[in-house]
C-alpha atoms as a PDB file:
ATOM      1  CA  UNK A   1      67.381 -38.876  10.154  1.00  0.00           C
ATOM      2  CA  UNK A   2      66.915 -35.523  11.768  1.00  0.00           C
ATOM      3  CA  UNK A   3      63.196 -35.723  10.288  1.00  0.00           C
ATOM      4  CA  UNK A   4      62.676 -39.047  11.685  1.00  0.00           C
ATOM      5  CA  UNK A   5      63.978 -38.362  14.995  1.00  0.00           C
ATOM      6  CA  UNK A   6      61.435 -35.073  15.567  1.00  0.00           C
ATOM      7  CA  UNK A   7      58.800 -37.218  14.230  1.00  0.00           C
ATOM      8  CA  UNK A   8      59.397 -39.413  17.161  1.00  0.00           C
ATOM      9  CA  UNK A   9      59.677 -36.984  19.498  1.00  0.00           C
ATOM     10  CA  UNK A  10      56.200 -35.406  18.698  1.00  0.00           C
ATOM     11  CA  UNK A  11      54.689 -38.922  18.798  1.00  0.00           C
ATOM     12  CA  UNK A  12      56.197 -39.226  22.379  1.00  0.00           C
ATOM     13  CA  UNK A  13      54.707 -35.997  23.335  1.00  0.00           C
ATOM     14  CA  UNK A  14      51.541 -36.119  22.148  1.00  0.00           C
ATOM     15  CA  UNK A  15      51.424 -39.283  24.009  1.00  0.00           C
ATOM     16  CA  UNK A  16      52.171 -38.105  27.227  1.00  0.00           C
ATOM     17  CA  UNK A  17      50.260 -35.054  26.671  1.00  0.00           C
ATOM     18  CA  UNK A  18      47.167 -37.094  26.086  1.00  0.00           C
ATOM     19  CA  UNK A  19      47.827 -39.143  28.903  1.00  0.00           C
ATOM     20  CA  UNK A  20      48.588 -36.203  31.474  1.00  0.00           C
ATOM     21  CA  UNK A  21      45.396 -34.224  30.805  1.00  0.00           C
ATOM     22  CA  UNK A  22      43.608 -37.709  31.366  1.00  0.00           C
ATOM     23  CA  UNK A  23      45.038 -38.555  34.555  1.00  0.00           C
ATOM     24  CA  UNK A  24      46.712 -35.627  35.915  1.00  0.00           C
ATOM     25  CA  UNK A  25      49.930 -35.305  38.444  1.00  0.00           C
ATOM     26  CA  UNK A  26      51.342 -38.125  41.284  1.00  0.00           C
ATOM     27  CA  UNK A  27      51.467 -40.989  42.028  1.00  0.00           C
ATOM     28  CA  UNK A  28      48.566 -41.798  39.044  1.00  0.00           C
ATOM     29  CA  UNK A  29      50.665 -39.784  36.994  1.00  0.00           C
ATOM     30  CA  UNK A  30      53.662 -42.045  37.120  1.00  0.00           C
ATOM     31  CA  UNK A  31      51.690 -45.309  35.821  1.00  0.00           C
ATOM     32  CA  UNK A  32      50.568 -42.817  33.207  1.00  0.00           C
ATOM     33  CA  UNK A  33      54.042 -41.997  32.617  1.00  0.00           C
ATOM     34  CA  UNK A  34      54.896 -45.670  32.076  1.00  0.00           C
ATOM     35  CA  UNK A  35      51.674 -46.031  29.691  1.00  0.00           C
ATOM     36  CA  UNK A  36      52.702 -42.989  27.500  1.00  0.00           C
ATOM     37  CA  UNK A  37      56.492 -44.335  27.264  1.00  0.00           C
ATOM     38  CA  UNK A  38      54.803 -47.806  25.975  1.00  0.00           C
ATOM     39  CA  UNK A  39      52.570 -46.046  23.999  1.00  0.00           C
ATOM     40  CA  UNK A  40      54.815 -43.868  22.406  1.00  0.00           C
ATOM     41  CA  UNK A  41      57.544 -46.789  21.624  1.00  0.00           C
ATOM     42  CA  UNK A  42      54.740 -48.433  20.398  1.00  0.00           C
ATOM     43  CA  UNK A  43      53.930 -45.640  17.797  1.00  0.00           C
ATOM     44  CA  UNK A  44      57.940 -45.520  17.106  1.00  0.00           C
ATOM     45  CA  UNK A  45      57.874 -49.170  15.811  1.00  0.00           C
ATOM     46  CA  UNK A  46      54.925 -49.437  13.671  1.00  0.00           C
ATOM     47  CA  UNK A  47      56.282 -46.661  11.900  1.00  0.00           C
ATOM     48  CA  UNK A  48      59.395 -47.851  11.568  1.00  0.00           C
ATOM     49  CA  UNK A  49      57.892 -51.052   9.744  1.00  0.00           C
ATOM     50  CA  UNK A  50      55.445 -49.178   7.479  1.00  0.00           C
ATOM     51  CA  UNK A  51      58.003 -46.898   5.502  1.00  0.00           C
ATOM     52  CA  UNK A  52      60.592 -48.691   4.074  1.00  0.00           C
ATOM     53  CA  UNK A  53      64.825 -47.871   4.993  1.00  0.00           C
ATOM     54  CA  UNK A  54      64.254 -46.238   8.318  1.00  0.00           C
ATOM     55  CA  UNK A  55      65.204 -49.884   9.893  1.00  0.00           C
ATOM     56  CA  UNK A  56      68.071 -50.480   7.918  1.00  0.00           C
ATOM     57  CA  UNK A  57      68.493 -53.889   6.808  1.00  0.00           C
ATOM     58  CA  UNK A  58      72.028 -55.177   6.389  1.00  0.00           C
ATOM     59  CA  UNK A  59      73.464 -58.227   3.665  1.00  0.00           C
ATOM     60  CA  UNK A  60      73.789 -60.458   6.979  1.00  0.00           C
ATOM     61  CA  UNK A  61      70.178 -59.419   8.037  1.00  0.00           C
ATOM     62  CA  UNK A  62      68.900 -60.596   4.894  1.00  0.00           C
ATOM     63  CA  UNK A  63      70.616 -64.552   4.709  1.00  0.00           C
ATOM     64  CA  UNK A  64      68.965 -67.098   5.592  1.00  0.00           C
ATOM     65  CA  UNK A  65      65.600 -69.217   4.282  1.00  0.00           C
ATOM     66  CA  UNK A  66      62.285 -67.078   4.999  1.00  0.00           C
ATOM     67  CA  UNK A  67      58.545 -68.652   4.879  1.00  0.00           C
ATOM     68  CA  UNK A  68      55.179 -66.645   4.107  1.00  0.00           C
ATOM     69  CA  UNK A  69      53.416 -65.239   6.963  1.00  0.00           C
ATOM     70  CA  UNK A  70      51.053 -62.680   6.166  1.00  0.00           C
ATOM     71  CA  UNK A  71      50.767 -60.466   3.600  1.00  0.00           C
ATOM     72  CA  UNK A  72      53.554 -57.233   3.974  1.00  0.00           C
ATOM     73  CA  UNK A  73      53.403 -53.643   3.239  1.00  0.00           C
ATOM     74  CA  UNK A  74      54.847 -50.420   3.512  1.00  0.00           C
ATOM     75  CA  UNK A  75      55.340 -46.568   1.674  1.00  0.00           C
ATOM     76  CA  UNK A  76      58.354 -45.162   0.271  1.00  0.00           C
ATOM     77  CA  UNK A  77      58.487 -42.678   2.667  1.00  0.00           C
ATOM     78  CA  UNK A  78      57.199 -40.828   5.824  1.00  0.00           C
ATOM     79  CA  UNK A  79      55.182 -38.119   4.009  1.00  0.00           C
ATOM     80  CA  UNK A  80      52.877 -40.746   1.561  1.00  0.00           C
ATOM     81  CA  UNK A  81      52.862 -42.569   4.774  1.00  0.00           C
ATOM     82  CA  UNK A  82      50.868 -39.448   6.598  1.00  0.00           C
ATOM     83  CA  UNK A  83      48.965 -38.509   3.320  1.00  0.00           C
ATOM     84  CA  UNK A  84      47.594 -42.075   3.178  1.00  0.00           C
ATOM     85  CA  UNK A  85      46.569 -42.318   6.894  1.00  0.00           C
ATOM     86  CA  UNK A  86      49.056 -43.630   8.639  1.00  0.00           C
ATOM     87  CA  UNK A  87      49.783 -47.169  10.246  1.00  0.00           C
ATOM     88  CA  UNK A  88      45.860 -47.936  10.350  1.00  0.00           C
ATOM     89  CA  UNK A  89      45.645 -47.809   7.131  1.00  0.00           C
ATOM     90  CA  UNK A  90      48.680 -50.099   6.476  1.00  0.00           C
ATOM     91  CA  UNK A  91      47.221 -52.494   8.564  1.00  0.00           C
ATOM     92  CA  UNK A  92      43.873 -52.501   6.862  1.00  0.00           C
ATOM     93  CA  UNK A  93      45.833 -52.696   3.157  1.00  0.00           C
ATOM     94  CA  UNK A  94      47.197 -55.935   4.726  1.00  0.00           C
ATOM     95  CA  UNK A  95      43.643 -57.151   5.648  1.00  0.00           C
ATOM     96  CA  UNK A  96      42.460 -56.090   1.735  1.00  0.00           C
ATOM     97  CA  UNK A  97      45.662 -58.419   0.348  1.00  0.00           C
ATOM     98  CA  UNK A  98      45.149 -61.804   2.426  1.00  0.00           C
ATOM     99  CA  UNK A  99      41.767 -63.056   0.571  1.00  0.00           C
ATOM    100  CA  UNK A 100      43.877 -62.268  -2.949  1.00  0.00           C
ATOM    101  CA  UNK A 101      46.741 -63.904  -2.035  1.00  0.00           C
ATOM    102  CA  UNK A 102      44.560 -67.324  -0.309  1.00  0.00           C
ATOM    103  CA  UNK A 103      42.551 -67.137  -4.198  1.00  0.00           C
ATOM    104  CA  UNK A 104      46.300 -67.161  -5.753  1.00  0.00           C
ATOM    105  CA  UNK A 105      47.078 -70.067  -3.755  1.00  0.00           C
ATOM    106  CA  UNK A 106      49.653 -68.342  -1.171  1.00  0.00           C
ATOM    107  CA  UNK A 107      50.305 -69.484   1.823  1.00  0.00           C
ATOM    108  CA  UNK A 108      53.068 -70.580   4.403  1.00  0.00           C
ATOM    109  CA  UNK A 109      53.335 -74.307   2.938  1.00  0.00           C
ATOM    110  CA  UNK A 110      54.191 -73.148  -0.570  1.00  0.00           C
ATOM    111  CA  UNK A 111      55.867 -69.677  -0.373  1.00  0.00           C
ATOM    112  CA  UNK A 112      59.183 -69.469   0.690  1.00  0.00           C
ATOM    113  CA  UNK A 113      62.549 -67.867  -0.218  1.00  0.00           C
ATOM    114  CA  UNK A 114      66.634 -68.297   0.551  1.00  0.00           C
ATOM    115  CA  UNK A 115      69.215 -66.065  -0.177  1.00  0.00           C
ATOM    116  CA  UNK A 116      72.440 -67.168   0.200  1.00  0.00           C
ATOM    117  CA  UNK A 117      76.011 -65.645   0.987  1.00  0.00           C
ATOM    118  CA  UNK A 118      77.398 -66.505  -2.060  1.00  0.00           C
ATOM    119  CA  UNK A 119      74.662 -64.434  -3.980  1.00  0.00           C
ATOM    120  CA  UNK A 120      71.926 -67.059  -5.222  1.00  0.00           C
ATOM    121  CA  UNK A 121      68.644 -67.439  -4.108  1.00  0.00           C
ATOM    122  CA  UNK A 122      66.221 -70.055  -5.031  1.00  0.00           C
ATOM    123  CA  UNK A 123      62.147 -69.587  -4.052  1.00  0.00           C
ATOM    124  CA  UNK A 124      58.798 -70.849  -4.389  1.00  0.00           C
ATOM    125  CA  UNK A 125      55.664 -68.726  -4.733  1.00  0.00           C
ATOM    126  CA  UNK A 126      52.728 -70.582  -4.713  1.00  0.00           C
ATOM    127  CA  UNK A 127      54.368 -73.807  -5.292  1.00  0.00           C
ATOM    128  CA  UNK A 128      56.589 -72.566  -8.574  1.00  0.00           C
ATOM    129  CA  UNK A 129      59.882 -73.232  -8.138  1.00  0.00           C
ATOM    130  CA  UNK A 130      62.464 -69.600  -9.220  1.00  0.00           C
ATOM    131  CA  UNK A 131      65.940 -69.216  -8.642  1.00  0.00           C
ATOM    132  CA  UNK A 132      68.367 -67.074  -9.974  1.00  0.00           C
ATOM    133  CA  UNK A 133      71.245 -64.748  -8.840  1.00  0.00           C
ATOM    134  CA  UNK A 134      70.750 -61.548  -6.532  1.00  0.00           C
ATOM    135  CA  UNK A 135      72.058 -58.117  -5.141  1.00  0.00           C
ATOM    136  CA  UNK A 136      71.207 -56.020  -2.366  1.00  0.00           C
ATOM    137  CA  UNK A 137      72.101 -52.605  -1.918  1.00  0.00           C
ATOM    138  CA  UNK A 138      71.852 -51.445   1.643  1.00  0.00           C
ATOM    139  CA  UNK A 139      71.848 -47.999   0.712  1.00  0.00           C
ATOM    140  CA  UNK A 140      67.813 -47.860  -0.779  1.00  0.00           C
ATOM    141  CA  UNK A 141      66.857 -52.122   0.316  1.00  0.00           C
ATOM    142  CA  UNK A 142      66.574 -52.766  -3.069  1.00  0.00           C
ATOM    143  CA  UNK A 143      66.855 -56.442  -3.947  1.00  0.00           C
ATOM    144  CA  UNK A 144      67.778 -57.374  -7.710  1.00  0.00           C
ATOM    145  CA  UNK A 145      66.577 -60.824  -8.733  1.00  0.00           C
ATOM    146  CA  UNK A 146      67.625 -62.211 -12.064  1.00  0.00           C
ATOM    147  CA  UNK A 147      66.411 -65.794 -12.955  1.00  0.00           C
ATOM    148  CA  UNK A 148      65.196 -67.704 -15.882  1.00  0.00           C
ATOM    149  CA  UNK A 149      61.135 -66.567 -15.659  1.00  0.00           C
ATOM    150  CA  UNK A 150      62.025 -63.499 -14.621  1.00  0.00           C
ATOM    151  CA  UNK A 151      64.144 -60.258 -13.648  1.00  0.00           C
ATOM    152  CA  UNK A 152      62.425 -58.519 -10.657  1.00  0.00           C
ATOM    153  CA  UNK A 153      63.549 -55.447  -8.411  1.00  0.00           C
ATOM    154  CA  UNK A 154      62.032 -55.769  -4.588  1.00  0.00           C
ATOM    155  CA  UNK A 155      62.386 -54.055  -1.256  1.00  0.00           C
ATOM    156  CA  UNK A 156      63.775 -55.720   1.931  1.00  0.00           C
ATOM    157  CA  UNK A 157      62.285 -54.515   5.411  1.00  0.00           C
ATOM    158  CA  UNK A 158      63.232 -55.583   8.683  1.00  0.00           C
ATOM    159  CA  UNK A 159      60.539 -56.534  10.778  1.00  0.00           C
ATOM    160  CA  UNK A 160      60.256 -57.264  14.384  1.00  0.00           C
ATOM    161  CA  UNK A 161      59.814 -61.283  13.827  1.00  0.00           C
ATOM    162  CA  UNK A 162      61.456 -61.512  10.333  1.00  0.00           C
ATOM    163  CA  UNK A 163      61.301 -59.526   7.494  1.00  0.00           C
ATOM    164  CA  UNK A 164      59.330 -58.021   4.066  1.00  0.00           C
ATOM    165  CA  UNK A 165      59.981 -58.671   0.898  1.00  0.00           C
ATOM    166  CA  UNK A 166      57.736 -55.793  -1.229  1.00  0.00           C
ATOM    167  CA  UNK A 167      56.841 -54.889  -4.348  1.00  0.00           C
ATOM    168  CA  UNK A 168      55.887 -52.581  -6.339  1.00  0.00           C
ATOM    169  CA  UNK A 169      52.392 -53.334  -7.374  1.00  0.00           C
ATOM    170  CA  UNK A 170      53.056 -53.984 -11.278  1.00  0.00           C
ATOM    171  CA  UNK A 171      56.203 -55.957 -10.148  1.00  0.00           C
ATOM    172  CA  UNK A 172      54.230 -58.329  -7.794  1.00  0.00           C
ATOM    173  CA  UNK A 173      51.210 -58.920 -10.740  1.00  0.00           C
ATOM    174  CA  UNK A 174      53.974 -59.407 -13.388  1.00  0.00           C
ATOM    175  CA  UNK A 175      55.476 -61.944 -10.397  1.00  0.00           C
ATOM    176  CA  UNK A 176      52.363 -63.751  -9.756  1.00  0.00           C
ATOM    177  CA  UNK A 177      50.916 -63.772 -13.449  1.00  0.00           C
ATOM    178  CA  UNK A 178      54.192 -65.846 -14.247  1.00  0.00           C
ATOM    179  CA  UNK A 179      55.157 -67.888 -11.461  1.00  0.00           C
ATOM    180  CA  UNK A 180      50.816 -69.192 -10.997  1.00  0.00           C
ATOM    181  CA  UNK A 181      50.440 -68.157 -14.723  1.00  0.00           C
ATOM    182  CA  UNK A 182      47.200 -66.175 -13.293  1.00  0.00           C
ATOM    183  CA  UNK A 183      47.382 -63.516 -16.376  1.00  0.00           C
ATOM    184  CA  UNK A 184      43.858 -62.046 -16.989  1.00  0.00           C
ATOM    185  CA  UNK A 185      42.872 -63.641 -13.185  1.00  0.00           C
ATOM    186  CA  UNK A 186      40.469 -61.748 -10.983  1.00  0.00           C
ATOM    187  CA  UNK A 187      42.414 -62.602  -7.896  1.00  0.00           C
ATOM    188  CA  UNK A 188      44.930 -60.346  -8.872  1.00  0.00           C
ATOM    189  CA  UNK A 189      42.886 -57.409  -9.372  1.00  0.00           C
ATOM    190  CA  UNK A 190      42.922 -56.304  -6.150  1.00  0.00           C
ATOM    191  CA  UNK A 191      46.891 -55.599  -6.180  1.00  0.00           C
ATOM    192  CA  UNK A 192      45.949 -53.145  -9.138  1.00  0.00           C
ATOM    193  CA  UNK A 193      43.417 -51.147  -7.492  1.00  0.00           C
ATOM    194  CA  UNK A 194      45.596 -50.658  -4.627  1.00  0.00           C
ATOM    195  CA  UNK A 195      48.375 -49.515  -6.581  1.00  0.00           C
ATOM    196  CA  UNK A 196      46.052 -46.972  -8.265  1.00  0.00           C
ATOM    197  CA  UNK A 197      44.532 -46.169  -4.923  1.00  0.00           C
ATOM    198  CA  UNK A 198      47.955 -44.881  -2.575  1.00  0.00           C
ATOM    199  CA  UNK A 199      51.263 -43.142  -3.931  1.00  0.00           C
ATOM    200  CA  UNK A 200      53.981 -45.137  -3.095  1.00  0.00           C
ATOM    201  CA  UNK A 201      52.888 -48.132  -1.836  1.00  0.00           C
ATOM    202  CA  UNK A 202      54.639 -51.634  -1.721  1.00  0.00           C
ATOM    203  CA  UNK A 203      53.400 -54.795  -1.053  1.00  0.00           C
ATOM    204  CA  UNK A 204      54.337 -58.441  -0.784  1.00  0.00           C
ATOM    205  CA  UNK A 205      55.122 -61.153   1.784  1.00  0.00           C
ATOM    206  CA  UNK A 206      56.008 -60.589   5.241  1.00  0.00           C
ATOM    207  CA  UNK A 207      57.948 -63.863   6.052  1.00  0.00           C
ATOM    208  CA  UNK A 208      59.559 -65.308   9.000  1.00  0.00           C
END
């Protein structure tokens, strides 16, 4: 946490230091002031939703029934976050995963998933029906999902309008091979090549 904090504090500097050698002192100075503060809080929250666990996600956070929005993605941590290039480049990984997930058939009418209090879930990815029995643990966002196609481990994230549900890259193939039965597919190549491509990556659904 002490890490995380001092990371945002040199994002907020560097933002007002930018913006104060641009513009320069009074009364200009205070709308830069204002445009640095955005700036900066805007830095703060896209990296708190590209590294997974720095917004902790709770049991209660995660109830409830959650639809496909756009493919989802984050690291494992703040360091493979840098070393990859930062929040661009989690925003262009996005952009590489939507025309692989249309060709698997993904989209918000046929991808959905509800966890319940009572520890069941039941889902649909791409029209396949999966339910099963889960556990969270708060401590690391790992989600546990036993059912009768599959066992899978995933990653919660909170996001600002819902929240992630990532994989690791083998985990999401072995998902999609078995609930689209797209083994041997070319549509699913591209989650391979990105898993060969940046260190602690995971990907999946960002959901609302």
């Amino acid at each position: 946490m002490k890490k995380l904090m001092n990371l945002f504090a040199a994002v907020a500097m560097m933002a007002l230091s930018s913006c104060g050698t641009q513009f320069g002192l009074g009364t200009q100075g205070t709308t830069t002031s204002t445009t640095a503060n955005t700036d900066a809080n805007t830095a703060v929250g896209n990296i708190l939703q590209s590294v997974l666990g720095l917004n902790k996600m709770t049991q209660s956070n995660l109830i409830g029934t959650w639809t496909y929005n756009q493919p989802g993605c984050a690291f494992s941590s703040q360091q493979l976050l840098a070393q990859a290039g930062g929040e661009v480049v989690a925003t262009q990984i996005k952009s590489q995963l939507k025309p692989t997930f249309q060709k698997a058939g993904i989209n918000s009418g046929n991808t959905q998933v509800t966890f319940k209090q009572d520890g069941t879930f039941s889902a649909k990815i791409a029209g396949k029906a999966w339910s099963g029995n889960y556990t969270f643990d708060e401590a690391t966002s790992k989600i546990q999902m036993t059912g009768l196609l599959l066992n899978i481990n995933c990653y919660a994230k909170k996001n600002a309008d819902g929240i992630g549900i990532l994989f690791e890259a083998s985990k999401l193939l072995s998902l999609l091979q078995t609930m689209s039965t797209l083994s041997g597919n070319s549509s699913t190549q591209g989650i391979g090549d990105l898993s060969k491509t940046y260190d602690g990556l995971r990907i999946g659904f960002d959901m609302k």
